[in-house]
N, C-alpha and C. Protein backbone atom coordinates (compact mmCIF):
# COMPACT_ATOMS: atom_id res chain seq x y z
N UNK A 1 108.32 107.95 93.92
CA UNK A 1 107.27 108.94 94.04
C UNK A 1 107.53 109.78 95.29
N UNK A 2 107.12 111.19 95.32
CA UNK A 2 107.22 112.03 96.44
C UNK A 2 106.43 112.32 96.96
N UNK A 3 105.85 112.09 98.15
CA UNK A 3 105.03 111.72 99.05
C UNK A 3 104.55 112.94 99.80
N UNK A 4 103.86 114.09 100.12
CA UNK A 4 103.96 114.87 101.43
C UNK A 4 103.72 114.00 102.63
N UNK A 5 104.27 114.20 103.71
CA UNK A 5 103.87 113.56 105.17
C UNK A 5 103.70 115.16 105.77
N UNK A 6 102.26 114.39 106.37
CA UNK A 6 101.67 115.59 107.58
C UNK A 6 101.18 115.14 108.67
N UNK A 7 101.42 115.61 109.80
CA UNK A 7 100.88 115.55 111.02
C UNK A 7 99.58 115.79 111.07
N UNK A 8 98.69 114.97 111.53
CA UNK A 8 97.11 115.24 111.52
C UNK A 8 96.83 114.85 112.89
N UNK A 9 95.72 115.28 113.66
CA UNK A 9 95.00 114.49 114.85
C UNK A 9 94.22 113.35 114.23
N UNK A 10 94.39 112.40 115.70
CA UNK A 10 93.50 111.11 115.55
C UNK A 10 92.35 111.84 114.82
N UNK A 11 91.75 112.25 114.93
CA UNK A 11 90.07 112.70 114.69
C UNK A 11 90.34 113.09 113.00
N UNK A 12 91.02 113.30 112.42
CA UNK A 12 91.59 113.57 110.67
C UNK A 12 90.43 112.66 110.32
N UNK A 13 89.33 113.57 109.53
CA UNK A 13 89.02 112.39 108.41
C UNK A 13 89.20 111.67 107.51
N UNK A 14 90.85 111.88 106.99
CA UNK A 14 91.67 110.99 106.49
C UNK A 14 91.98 109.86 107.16
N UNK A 15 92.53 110.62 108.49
CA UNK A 15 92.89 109.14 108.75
C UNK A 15 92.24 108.37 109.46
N UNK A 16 91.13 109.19 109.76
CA UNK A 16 89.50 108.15 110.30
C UNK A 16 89.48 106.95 108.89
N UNK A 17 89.84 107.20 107.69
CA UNK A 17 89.23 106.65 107.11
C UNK A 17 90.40 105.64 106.56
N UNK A 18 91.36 105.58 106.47
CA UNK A 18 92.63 105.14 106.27
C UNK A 18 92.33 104.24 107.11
N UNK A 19 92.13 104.30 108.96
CA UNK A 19 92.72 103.53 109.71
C UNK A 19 91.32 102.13 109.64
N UNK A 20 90.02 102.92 109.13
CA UNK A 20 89.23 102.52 108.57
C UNK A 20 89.33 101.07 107.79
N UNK A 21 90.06 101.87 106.72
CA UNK A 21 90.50 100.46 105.84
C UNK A 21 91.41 99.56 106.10
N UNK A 22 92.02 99.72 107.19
CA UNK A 22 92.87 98.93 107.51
C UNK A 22 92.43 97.73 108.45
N UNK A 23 91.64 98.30 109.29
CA UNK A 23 91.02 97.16 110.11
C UNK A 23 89.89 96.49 109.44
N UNK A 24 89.30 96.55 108.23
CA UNK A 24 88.44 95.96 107.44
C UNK A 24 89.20 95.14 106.64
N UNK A 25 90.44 95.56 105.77
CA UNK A 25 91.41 94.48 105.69
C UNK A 25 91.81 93.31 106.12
N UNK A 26 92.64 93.48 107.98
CA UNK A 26 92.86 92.76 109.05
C UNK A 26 91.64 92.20 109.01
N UNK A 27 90.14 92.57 109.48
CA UNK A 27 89.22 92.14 109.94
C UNK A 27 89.04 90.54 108.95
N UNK A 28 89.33 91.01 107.59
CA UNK A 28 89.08 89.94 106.18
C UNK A 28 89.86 89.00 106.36
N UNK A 29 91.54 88.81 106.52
CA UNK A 29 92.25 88.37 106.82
C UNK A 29 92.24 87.62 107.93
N UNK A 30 91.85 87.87 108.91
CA UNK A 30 92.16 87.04 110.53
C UNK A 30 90.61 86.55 110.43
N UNK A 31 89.44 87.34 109.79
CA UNK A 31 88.11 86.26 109.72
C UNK A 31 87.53 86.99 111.39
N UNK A 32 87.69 88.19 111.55
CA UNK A 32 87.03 89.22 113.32
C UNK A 32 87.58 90.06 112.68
N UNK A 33 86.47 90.72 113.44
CA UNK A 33 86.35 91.94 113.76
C UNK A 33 87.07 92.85 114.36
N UNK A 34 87.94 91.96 115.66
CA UNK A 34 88.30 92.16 116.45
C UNK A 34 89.61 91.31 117.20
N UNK A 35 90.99 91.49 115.96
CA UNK A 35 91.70 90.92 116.06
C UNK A 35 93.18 91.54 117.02
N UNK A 36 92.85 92.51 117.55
CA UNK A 36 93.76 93.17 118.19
C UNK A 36 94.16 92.84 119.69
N UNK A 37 95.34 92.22 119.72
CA UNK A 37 95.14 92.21 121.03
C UNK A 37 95.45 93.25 122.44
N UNK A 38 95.17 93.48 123.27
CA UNK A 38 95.17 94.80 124.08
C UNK A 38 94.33 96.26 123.85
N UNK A 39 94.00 96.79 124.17
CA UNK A 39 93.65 97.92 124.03
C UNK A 39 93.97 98.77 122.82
N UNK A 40 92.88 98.92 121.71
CA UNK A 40 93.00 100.42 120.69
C UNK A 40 93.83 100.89 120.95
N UNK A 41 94.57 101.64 119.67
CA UNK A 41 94.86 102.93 119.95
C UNK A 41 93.55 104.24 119.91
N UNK A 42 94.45 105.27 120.62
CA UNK A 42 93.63 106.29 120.30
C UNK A 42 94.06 107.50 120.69
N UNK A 43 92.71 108.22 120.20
CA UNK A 43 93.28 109.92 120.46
C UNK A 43 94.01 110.11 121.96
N UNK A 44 93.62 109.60 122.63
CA UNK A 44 94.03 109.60 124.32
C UNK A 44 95.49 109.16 124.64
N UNK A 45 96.14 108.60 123.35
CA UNK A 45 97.15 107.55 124.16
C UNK A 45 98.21 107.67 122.34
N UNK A 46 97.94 108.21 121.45
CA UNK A 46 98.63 108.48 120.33
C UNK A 46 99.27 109.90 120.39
N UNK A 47 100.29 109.56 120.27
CA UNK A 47 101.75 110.64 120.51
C UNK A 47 101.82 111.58 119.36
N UNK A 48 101.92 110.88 118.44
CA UNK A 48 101.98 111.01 116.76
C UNK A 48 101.29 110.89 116.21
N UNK A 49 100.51 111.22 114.95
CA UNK A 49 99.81 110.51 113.80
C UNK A 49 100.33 111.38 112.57
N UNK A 50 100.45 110.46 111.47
CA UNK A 50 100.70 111.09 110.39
C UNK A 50 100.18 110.27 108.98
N UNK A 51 100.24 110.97 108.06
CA UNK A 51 100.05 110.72 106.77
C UNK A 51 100.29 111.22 105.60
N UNK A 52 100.33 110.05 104.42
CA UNK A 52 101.46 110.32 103.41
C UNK A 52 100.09 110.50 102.18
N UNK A 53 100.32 111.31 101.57
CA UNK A 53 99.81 112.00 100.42
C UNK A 53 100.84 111.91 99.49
N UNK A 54 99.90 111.14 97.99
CA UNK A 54 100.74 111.24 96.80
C UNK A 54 100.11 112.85 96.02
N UNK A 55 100.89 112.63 95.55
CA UNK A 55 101.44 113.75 94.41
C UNK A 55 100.35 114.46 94.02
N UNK A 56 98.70 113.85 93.70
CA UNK A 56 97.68 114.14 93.69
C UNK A 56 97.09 114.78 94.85
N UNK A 57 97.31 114.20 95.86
CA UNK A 57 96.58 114.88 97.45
C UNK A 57 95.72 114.10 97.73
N UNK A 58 95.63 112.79 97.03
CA UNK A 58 95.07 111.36 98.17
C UNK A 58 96.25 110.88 98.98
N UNK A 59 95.18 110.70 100.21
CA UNK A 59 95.83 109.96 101.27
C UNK A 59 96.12 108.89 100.91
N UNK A 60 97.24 108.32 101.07
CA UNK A 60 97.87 106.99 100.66
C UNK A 60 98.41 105.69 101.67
N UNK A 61 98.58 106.34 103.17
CA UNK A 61 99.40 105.51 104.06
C UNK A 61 99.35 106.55 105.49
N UNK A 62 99.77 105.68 106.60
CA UNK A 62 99.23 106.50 107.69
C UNK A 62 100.19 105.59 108.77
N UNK A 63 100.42 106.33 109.96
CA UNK A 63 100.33 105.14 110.96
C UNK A 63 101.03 105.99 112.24
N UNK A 64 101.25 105.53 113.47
CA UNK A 64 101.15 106.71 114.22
C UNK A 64 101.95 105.91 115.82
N UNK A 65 102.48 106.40 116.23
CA UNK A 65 103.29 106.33 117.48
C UNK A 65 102.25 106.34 118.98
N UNK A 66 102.84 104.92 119.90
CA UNK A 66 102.25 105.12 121.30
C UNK A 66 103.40 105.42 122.19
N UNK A 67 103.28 106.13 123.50
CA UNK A 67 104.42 105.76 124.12
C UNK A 67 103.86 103.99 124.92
N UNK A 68 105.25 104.13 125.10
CA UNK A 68 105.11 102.19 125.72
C UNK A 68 105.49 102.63 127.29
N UNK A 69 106.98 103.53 127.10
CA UNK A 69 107.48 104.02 128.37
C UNK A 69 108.45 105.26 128.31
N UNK A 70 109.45 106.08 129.18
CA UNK A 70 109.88 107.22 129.08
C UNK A 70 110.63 107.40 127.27
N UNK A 71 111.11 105.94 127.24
CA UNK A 71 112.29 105.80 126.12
C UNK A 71 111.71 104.99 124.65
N UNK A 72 110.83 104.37 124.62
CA UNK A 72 110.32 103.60 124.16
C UNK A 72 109.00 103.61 123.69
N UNK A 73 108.74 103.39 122.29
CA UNK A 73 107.25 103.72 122.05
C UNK A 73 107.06 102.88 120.64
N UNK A 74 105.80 102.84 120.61
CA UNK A 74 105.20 101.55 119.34
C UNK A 74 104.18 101.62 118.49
N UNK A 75 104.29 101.85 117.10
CA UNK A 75 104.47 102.02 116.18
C UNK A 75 102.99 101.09 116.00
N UNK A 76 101.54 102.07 116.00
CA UNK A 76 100.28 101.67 115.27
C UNK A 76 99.51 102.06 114.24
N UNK A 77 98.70 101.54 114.04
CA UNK A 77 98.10 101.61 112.30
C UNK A 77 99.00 102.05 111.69
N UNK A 78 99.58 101.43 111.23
CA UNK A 78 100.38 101.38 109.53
C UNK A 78 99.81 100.89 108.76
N UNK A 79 99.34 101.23 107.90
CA UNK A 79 98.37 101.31 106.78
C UNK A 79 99.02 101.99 105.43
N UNK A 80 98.87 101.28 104.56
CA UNK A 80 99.05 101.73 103.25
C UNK A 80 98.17 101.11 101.75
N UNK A 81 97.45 102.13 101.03
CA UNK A 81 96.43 101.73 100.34
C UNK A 81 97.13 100.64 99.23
N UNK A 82 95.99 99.34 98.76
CA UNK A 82 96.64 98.82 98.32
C UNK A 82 97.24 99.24 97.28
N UNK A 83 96.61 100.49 96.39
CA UNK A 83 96.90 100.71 95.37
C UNK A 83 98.31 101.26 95.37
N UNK A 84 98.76 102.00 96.36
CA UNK A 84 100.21 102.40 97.20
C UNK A 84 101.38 101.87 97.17
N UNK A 85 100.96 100.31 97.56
CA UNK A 85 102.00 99.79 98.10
C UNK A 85 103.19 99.47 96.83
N UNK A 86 104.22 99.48 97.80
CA UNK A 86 105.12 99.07 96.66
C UNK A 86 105.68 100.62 96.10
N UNK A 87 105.43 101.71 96.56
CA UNK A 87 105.37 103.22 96.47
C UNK A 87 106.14 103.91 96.83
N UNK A 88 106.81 103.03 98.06
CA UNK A 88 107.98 104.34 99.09
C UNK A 88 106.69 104.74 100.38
N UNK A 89 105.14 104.93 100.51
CA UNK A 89 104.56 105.75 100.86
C UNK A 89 104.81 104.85 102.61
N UNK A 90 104.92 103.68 102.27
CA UNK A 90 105.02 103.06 103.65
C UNK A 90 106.51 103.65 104.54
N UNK A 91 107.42 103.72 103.89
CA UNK A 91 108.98 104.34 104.18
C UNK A 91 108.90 104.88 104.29
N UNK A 92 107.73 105.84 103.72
CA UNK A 92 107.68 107.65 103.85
C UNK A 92 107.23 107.93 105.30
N UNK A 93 106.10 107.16 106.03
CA UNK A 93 105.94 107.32 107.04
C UNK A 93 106.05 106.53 107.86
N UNK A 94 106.76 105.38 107.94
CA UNK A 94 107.86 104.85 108.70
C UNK A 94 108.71 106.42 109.41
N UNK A 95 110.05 106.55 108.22
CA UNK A 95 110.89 107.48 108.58
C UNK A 95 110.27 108.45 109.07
N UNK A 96 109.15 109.19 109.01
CA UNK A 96 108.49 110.31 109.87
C UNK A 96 108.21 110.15 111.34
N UNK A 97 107.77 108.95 111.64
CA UNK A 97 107.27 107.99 112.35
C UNK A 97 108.84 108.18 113.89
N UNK A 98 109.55 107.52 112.94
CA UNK A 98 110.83 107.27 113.73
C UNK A 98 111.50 108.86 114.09
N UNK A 99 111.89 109.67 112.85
CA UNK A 99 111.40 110.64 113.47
C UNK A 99 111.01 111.89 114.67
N UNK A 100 109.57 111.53 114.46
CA UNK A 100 108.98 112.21 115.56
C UNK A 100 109.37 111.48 116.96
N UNK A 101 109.36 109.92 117.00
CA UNK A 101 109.70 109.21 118.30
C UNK A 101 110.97 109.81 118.82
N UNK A 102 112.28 110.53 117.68
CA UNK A 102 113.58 110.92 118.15
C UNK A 102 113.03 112.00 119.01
N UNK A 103 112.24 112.61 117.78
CA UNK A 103 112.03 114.26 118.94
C UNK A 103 111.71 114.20 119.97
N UNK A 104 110.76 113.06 120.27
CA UNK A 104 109.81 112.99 122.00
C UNK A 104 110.95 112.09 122.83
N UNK A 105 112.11 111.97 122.47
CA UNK A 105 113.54 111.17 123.03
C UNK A 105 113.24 109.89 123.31
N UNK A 106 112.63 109.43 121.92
CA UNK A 106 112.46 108.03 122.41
C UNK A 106 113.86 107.50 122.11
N UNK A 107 114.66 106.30 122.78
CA UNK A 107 115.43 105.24 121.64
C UNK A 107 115.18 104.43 120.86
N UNK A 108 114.06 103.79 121.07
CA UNK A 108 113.69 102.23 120.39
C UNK A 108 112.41 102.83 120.37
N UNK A 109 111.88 102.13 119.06
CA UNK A 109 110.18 101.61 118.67
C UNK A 109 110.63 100.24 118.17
N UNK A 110 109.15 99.80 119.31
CA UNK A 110 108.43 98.70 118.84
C UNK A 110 107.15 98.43 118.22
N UNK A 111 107.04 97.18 117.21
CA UNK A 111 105.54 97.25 116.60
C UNK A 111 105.22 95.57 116.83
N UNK A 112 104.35 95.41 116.65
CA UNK A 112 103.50 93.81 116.40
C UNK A 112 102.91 94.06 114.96
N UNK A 113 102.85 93.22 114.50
CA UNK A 113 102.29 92.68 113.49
C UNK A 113 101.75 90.71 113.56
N UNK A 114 100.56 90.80 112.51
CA UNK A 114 100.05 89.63 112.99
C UNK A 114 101.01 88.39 111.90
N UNK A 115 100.60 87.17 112.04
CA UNK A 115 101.88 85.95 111.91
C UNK A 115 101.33 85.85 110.02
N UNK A 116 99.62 86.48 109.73
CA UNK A 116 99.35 86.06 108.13
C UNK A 116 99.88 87.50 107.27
N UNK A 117 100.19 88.54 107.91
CA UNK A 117 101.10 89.88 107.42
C UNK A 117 102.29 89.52 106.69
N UNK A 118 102.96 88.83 105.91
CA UNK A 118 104.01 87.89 105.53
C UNK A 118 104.63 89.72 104.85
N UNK A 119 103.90 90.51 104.34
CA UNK A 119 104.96 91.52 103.56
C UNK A 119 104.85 92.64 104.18
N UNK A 120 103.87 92.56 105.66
CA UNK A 120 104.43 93.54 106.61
C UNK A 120 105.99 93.55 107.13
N UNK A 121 105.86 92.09 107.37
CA UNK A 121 106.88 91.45 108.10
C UNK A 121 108.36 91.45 107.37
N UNK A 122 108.36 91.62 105.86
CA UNK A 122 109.12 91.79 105.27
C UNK A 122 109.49 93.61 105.24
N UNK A 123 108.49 94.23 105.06
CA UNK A 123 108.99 95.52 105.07
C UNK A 123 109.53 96.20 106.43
N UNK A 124 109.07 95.82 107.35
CA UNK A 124 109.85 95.70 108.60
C UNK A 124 111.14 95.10 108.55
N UNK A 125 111.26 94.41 108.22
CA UNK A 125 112.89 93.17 108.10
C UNK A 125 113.52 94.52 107.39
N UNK A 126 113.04 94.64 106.38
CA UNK A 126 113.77 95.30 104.81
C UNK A 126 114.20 96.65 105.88
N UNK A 127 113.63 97.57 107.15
CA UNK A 127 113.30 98.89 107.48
C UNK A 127 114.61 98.82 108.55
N UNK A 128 115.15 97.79 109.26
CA UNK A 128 116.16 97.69 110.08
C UNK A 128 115.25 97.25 111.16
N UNK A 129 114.26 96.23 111.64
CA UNK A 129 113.76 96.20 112.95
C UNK A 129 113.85 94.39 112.79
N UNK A 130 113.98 94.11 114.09
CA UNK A 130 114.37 92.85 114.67
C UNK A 130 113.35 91.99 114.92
N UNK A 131 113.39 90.86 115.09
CA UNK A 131 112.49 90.25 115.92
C UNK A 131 112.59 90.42 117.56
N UNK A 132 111.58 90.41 118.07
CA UNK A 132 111.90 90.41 119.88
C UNK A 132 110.75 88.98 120.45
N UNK A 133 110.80 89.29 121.42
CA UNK A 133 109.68 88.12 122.28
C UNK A 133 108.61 88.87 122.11
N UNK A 134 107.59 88.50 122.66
CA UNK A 134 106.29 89.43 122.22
C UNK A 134 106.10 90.05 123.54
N UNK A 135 105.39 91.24 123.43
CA UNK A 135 105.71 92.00 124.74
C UNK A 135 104.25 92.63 124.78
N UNK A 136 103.83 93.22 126.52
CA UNK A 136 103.09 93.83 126.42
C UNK A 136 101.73 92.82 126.40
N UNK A 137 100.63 93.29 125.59
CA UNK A 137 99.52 92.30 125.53
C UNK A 137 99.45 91.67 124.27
N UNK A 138 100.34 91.34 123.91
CA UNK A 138 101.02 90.27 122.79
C UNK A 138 101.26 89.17 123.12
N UNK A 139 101.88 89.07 124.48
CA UNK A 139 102.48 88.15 124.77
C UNK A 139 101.66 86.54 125.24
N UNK A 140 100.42 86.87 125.13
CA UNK A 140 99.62 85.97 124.86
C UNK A 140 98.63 85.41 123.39
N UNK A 141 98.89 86.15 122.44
CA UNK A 141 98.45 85.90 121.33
C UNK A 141 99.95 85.24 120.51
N UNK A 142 99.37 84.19 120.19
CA UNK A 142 100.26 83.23 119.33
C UNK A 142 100.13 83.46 117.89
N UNK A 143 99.59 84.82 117.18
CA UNK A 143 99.74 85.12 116.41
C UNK A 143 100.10 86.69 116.08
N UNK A 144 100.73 86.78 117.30
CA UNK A 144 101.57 88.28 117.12
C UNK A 144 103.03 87.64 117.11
N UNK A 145 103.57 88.77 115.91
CA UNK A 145 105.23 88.81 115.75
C UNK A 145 105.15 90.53 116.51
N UNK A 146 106.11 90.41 117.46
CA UNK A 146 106.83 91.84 117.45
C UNK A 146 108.18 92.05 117.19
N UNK A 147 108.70 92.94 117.09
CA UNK A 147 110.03 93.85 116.35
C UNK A 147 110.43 94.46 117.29
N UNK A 148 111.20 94.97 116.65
CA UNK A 148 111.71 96.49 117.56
C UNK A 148 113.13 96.70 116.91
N UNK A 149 113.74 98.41 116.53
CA UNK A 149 114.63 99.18 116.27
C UNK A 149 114.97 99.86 117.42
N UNK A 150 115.99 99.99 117.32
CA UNK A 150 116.97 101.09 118.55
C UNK A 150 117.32 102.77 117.04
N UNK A 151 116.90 103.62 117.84
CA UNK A 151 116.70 104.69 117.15
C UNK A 151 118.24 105.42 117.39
């Protein structure tokens, strides 16, 4: 399927509502509300945001770039509807994703994902990204996996 990807601001009521469903998901899954560890993202501190539209012009998948440091930046809300998945729409904005991090000269993105994500964790594997130590404010939650690609 062919996807449009567009650049939207945090504030998109798409992807207000995308990022929406995603933490109501997580929220179901981990059993909180409030399973994140470290600080939100947000409009203040998101480099990137984008989202993938099918063929119709529903939003389908989303997810959006932090910087971490000059070279380096990490890869939040990735989200893709369930009805989506399995679509390309997650790849679609992955590769946008990575991307935009080239343009802002990043080398590497990193992401976390949590340890019950079993086909996040696979589509990451499947995308070229590694396992690393957990970094950042991860590094105390025993149920964060992080990654990371060299761009």
């Amino acid at each position: 399927m062919n996807f449009t990807i567009k650049d939207v601001p945090w504030s998109d009521p798409d992807a207000v509502a995308l990022r929406d469903a995603q933490r109501a998901e997580i929220a179901a899954m981990y059993g909180t509300p409030d399973s994140e560890p470290g600080a939100p993202p947000s409009a203040a501190d998101i480099a990137a945001f984008v989202l993938a539209y099918a063929p119709d012009g529903t939003p389908v998948a989303c997810g959006g770039l932090r910087a971490l440091d000059a070279v380096t930046g990490e890869v939040k809300r990735m989200y893709t509807t369930p009805a989506a998945r399995g679509s390309g729409a997650a790849a679609a904005v992955l590769e946008a994703l990575e991307s935009r991090a080239r343009d802002l000269g990043w080398s590497a993105l990193r992401l976390e994902t949590g340890d019950r994500q079993q086909a996040a964790v696979r589509f990451y594997t499947r995308s070229g990204y590694t396992p690393i130590p957990a970094f950042g404010p991860y590094r105390d939650a025993p149920e964060s996996l992080c990654f990371e690609r060299a761009l």
